[in-house]
Protein backbone atom coordinates (compact mmCIF):
# COMPACT_ATOMS: atom_id res chain seq x y z
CA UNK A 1 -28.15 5.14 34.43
CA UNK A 2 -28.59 8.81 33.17
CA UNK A 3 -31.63 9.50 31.07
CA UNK A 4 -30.35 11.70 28.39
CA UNK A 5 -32.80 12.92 25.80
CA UNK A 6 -32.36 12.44 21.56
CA UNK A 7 -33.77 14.01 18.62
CA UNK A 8 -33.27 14.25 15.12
CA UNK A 9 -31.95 17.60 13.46
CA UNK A 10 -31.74 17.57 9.50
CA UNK A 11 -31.95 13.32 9.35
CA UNK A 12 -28.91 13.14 11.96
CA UNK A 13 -29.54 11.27 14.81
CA UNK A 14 -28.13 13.16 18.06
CA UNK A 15 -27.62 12.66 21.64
CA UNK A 16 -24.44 13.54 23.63
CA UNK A 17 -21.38 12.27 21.77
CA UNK A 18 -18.16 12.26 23.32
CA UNK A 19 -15.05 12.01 21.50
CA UNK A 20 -11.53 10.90 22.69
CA UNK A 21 -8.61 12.47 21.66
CA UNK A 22 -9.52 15.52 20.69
CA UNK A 23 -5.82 17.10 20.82
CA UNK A 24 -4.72 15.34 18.58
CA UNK A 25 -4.83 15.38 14.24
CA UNK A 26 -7.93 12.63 13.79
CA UNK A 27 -9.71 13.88 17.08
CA UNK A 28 -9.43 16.99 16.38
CA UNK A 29 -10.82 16.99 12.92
CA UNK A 30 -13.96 15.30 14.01
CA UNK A 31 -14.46 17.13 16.87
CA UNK A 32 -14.50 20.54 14.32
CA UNK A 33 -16.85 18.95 11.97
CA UNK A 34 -19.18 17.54 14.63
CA UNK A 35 -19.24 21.35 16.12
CA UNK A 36 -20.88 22.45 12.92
CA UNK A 37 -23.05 19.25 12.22
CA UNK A 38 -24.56 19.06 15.72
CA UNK A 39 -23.36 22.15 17.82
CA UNK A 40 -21.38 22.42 20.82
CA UNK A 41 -24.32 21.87 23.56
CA UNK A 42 -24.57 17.97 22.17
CA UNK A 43 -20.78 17.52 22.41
CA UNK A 44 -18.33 16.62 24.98
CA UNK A 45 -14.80 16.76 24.19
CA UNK A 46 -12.00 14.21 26.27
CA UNK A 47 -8.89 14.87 26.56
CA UNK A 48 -5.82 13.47 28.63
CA UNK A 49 -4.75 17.30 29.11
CA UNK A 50 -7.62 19.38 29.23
CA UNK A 51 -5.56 22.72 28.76
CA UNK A 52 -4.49 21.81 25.66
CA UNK A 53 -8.16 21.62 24.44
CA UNK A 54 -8.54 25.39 26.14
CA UNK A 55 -9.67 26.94 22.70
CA UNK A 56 -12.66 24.46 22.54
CA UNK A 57 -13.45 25.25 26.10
CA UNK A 58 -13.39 29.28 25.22
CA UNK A 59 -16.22 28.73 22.36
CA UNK A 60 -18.78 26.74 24.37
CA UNK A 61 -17.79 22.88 24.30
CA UNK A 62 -17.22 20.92 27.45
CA UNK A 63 -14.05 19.58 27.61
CA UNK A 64 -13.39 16.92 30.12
CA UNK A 65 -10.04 15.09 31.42
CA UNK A 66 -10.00 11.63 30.34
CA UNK A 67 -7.07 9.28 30.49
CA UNK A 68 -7.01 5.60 29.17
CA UNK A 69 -4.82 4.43 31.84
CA UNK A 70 -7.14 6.12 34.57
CA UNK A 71 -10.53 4.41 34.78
CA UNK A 72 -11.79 6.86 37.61
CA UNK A 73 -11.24 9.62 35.14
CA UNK A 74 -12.96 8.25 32.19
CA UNK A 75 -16.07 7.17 34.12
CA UNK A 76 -16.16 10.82 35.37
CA UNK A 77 -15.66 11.74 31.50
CA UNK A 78 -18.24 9.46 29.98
CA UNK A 79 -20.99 10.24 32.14
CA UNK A 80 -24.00 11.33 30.15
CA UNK A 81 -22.61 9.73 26.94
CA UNK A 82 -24.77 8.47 24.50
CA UNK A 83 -22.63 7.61 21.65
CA UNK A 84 -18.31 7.29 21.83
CA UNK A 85 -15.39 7.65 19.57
CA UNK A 86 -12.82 5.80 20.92
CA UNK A 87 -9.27 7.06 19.26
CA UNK A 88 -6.97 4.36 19.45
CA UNK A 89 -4.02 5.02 21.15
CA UNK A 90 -0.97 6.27 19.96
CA UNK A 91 1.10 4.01 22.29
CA UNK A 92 2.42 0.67 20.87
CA UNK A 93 4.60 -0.76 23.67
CA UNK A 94 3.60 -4.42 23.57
CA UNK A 95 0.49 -4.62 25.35
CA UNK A 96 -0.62 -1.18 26.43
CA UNK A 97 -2.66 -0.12 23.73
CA UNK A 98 -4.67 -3.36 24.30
CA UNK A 99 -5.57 -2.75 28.02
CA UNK A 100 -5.85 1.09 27.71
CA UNK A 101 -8.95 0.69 24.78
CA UNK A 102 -10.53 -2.29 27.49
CA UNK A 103 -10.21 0.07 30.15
CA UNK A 104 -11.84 2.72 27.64
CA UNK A 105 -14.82 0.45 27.03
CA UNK A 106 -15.53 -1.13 30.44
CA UNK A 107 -15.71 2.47 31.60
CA UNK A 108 -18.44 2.95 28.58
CA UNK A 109 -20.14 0.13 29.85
CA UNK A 110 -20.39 1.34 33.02
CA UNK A 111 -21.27 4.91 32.06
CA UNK A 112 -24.27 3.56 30.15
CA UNK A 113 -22.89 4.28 26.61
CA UNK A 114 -25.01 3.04 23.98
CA UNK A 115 -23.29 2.85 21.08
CA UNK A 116 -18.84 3.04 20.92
CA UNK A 117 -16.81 3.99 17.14
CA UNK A 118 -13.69 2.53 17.26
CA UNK A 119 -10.93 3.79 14.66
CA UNK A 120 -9.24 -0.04 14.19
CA UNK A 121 -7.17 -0.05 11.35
CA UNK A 122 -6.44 -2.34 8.15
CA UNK A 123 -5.46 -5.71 8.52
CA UNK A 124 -7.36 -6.34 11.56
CA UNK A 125 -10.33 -8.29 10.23
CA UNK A 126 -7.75 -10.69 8.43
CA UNK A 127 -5.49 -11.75 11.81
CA UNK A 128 -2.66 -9.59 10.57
CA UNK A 129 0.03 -9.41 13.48
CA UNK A 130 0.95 -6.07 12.29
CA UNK A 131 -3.06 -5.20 13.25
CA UNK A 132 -3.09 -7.30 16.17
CA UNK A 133 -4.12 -4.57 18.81
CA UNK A 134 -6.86 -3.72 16.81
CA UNK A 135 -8.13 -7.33 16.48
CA UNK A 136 -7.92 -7.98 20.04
CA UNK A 137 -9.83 -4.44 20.51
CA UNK A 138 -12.32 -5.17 17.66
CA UNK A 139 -12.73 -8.33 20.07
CA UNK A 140 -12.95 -7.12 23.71
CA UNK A 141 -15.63 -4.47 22.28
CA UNK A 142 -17.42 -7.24 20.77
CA UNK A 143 -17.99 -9.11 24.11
CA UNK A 144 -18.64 -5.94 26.27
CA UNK A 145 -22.33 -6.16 25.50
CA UNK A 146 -22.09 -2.82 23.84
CA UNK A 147 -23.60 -1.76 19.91
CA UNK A 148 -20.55 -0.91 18.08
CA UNK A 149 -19.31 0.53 14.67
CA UNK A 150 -15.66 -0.55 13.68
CA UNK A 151 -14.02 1.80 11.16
CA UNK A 152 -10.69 -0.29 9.91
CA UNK A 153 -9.00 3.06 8.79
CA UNK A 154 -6.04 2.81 5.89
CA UNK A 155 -2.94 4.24 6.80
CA UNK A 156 -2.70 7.84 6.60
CA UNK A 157 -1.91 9.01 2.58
CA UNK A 158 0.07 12.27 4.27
CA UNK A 159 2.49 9.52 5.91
CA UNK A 160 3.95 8.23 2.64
CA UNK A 161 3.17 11.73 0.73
CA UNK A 162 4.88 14.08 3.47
CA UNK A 163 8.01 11.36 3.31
CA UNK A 164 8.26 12.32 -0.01
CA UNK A 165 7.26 15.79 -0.48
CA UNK A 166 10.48 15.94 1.92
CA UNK A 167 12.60 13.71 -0.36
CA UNK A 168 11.65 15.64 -3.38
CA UNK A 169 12.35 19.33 -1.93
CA UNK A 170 15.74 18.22 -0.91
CA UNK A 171 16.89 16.05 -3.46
CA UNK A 172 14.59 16.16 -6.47
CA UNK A 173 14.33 12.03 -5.71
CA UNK A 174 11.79 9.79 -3.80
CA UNK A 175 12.61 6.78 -3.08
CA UNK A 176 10.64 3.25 -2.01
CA UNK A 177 11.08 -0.22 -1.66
CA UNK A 178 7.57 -1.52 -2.80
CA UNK A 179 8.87 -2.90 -6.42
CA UNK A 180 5.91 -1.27 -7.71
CA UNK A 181 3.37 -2.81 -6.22
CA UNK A 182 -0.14 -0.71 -5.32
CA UNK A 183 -1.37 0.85 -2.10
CA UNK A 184 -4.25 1.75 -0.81
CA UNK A 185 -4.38 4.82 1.75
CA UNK A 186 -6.73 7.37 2.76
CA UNK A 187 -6.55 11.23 3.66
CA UNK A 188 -6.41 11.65 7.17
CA UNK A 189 -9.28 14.70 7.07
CA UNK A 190 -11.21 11.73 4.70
CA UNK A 191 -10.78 9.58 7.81
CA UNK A 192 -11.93 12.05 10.63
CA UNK A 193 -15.34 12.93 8.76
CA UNK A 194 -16.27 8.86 7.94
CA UNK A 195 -16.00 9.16 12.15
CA UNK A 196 -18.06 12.00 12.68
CA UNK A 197 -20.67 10.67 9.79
CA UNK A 198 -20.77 6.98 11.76
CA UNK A 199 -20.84 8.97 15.12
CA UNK A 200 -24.14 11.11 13.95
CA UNK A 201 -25.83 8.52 11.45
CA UNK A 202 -28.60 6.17 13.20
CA UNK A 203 -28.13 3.18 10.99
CA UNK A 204 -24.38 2.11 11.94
CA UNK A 205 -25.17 -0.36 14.87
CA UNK A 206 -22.91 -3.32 15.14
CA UNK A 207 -21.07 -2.38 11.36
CA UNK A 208 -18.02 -2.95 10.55
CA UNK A 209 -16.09 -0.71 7.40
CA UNK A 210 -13.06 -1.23 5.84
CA UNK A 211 -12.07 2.42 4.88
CA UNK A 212 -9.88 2.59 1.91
CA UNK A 213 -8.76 5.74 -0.38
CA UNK A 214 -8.26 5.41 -3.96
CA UNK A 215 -5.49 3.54 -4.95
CA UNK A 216 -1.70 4.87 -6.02
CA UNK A 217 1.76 3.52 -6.77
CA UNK A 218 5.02 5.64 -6.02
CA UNK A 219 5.27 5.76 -9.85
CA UNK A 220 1.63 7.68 -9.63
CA UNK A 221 3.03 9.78 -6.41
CA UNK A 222 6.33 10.84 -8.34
CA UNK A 223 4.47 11.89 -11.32
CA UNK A 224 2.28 13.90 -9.34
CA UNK A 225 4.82 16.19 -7.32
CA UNK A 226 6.21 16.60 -10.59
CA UNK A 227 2.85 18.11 -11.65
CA UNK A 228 2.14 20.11 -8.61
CA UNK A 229 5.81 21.38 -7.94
CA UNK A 230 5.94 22.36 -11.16
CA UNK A 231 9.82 20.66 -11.59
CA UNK A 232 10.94 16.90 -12.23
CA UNK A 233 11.22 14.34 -9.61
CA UNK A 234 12.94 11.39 -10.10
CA UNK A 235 11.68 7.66 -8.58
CA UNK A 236 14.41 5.10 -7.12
CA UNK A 237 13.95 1.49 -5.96
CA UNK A 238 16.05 0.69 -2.50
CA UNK A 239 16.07 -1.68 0.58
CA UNK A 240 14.14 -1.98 3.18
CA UNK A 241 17.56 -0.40 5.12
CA UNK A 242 17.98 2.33 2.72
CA UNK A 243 13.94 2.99 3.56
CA UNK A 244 13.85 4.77 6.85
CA UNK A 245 10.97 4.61 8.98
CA UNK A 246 9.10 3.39 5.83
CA UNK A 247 11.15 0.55 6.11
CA UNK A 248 8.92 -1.20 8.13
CA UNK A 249 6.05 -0.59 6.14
CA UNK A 250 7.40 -1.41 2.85
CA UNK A 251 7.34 -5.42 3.34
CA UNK A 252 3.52 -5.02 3.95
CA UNK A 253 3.43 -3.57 0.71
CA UNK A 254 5.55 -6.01 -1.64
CA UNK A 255 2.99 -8.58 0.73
CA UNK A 256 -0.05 -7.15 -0.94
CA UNK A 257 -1.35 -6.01 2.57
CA UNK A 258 -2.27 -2.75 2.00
CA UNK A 259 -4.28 -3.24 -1.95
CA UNK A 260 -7.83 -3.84 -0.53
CA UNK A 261 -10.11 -1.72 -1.70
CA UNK A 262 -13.90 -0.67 -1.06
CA UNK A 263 -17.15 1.59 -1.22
CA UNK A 264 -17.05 1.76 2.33
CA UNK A 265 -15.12 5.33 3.05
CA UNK A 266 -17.34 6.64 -0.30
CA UNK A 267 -20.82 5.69 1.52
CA UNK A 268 -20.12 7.29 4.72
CA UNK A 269 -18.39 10.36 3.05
CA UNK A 270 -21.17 11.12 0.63
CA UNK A 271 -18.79 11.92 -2.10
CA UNK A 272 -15.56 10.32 -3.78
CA UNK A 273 -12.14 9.82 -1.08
CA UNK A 274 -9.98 12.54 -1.57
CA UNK A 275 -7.38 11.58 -4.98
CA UNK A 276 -3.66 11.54 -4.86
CA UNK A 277 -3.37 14.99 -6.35
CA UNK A 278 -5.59 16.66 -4.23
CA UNK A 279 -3.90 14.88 -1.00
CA UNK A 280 -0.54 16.21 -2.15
CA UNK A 281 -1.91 19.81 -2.60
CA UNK A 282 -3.71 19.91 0.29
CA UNK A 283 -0.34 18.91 2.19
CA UNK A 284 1.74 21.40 0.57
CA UNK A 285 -0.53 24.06 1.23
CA UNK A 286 -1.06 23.49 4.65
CA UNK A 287 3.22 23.14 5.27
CA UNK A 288 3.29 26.73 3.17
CA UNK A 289 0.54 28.33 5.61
């Protein structure tokens, strides 16, 4: 097993951290805000296609091919690694997901990895079957002999919002099927630096958070593109049919499933999770730019 050395700079703990993903939105976040927090010679980027990392690669990080369906390449990737993010995967065919985050954390096992951050996701401490890749996860990493921290993300705020911002632009309407009830969500950026604060902290071992944003109701979202587009937007009740992709998502809500609520995101954030109406300012700035 590699020796690899660790110090502490300005009461973060650091050693090589790796972190999956890093082309995509969550990945990439952390990977930018561990770049400032701990520098580039303590990270290693892994992605599934290097060259689309090239940027990171041109200021100083190592960037390494990784693939969750290709063990050879992730024990090539994690060699050295102290501390993990593991990214879930994106892909929910029945039963992939599962065996690509085992293959993920034998190969950690293997490469000597002392501690692995999953991103799991709501629901999955309560036996949800919507959340049931994450519980089986949450459980394979809990028998691979490895110290862990379990971050049970929200669902993305900029999901529901960017639905409809859309709705709003074109129609002046947004629409839901969640008879009012309340959900809780989180900013994705709020998400990405709870990882890269549990990746650097020294105090996380074996901990398990349930992340959750403030809470809103599409009566609260309405009103608030109203305020920040500066025009009136209407709010209509429809079916699950009528829904769209949100269709899915909507029973959850009318369930109750998504009104937990914690300190959890707060604590490892340092500061209050990101409000509705900065969420949906942030968003439309970033489609304007």
């Amino acid at each position: 097993m590699p020796v690899i050395a660790t110090r502490v700079i300005g009461g973060l703990f650091v050693a090589e951290i790796a972190v999956t993903g890093v082309t995509g939105n969550l990945g990439r976040i952390v990977i930018e805000d561990l770049f400032t927090r701990v520098g580039p010679a303590h990270l290693i980027a892994v992605a599934r296609t290097p060259g689309k990392a090239a940027d990171l690669t041109e200021r100083g990080l190592e960037v390494r091919h990784g693939d969750y369906d290709d063990a050879g390449s992730l024990d090539r990737a994690l060699a050295g690694v102290r501390t993990l993010l593991l990214v879930s995967s994106p892909d929910l065919a029945p039963g992939v997901r599962v065996a690509q985050h085992r293959t993920v954390i034998a190969a950690a096992a293997r490469a000597g990895v002392r501690r692995l951050v999953y991103t799991s996701g709501i629901g999955a401490g309560d036996g949800q079957a919507f959340a049931g890749d994450h519980t089986a996860t949450e459980r394979a990493l809990g028998e691979s002999g490895l110290s862990y921290t379990v971050l049970r993300n929200a669902l993305y705020s900029e999901a529901f919002i960017g639905t409809a911002l859309a709705q709003a632009s074109r129609t002046g309407e947004v629409t839901s099927a969640t008879e009012g009830r309340t959900l809780n969500t989180a900013r994705l950026r709020d998400l990405a630096l709870a990882a890269s604060a549990a990746l650097t902290g020294a105090e996380h071992d074996n901990a398990t958070y349930e992340l959750r944003g403030p809470s809103w109701t599409y009566a609260d979202l309405t009103e608030t593109l109203a305020d920040v587009l500066g025009r009136p937007v209407a709010h209509r009740e429809v079916t699950d049919a009528e829904a769209g992709w949100l269709g899915a998502v909507f029973p959850l809500v009318r369930a109750g499933a998504l009104t937990g609520t914690g300190p959890d995101l707060e604590r490892l954030l340092g500061r209050p999770a990101t409000g509705l109406h900065d969420t949906v300012t942030a968003l439309i700035e970033r489609q304007a730019g």
